[in-house]
Protein backbone atom coordinates (compact mmCIF):
# COMPACT_ATOMS: atom_id res chain seq x y z
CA UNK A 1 -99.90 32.78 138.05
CA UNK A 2 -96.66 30.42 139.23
CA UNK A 3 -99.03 27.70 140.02
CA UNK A 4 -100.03 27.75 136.67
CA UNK A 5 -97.22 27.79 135.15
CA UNK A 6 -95.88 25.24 137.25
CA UNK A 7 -99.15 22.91 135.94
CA UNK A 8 -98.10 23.71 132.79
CA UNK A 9 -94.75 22.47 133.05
CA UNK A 10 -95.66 19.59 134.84
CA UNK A 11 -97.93 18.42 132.24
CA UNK A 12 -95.32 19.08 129.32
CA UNK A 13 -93.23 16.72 130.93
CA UNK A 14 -95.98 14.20 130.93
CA UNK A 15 -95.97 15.17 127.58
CA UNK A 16 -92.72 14.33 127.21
CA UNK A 17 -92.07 11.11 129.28
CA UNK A 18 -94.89 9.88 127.13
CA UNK A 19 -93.23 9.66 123.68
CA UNK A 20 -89.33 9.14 124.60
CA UNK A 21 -87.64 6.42 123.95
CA UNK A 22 -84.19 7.07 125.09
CA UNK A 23 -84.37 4.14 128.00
CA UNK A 24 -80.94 5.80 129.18
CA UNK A 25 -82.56 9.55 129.31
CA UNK A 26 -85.56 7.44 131.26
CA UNK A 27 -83.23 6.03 133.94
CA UNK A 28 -81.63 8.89 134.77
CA UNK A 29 -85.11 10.48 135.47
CA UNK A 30 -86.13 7.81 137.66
CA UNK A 31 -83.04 7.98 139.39
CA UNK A 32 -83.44 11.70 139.99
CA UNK A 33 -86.93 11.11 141.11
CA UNK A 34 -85.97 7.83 143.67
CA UNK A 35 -83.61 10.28 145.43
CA UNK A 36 -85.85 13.51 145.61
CA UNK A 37 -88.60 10.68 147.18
CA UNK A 38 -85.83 9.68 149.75
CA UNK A 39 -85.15 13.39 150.82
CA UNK A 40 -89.10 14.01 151.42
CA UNK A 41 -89.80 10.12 152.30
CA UNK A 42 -87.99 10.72 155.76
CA UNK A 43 -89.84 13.80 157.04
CA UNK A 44 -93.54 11.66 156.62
CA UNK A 45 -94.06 9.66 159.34
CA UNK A 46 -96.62 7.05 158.87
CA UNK A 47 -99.09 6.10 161.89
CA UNK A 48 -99.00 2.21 163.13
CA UNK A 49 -102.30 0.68 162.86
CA UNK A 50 -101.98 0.95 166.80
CA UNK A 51 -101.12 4.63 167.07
CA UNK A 52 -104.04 5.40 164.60
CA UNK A 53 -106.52 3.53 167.02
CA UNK A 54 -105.19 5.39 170.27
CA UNK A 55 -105.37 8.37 168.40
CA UNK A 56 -108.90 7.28 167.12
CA UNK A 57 -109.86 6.59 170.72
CA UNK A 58 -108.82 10.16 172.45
CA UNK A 59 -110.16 12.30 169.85
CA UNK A 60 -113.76 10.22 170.95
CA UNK A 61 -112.90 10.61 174.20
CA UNK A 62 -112.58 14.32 173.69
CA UNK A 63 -115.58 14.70 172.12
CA UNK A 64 -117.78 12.74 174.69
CA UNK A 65 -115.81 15.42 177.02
CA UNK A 66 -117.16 18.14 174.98
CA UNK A 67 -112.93 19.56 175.11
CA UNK A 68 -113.94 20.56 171.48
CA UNK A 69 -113.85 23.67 169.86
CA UNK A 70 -115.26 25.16 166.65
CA UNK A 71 -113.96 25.90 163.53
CA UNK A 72 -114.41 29.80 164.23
CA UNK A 73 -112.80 29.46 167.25
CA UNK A 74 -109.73 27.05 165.99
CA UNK A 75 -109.53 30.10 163.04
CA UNK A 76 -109.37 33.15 165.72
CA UNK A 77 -107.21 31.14 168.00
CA UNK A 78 -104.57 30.16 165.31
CA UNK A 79 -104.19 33.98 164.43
CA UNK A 80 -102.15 33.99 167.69
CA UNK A 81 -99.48 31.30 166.31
């Protein structure tokens, strides 16, 4: 029920942004927003084209291996986290 509402809300902002015209009110949004973004921004870290191919490469490498595991098993052994 909170995700809904929370969908709801979010689209009557949409709503919202889509008819103002108060370029100050606007601003002040987007400066809210650009902040928020740096607070998450720092805790993603993106993958070099490099570190994506190396990872690329092991997972292979794993998998020619056979050290895989399935699903089911990932599932049961994740219940011990």
């Amino acid at each position: 029920m909170e995700a809904f509402n929370l969908q709801t809300r979010k689209l009557n902002v949409i709503e919202y942004l889509a008819v103002m015209q108060d370029e100050k009110v606007f601003e002040k949004i987007e400066k809210i927003i650009t902040e928020s973004k740096r607070t998450i921004q720092p805790a993603i870290k993106r993958l070099t084209k490099r570190e994506l191919i190396t990872r690329t490469e092991k997972s292979e490498n794993d998998i020619r291996n056979n050290k895989v595991i399935t699903q089911s098993q990932l599932e049961k052994e994740s219940l011990l986290w």
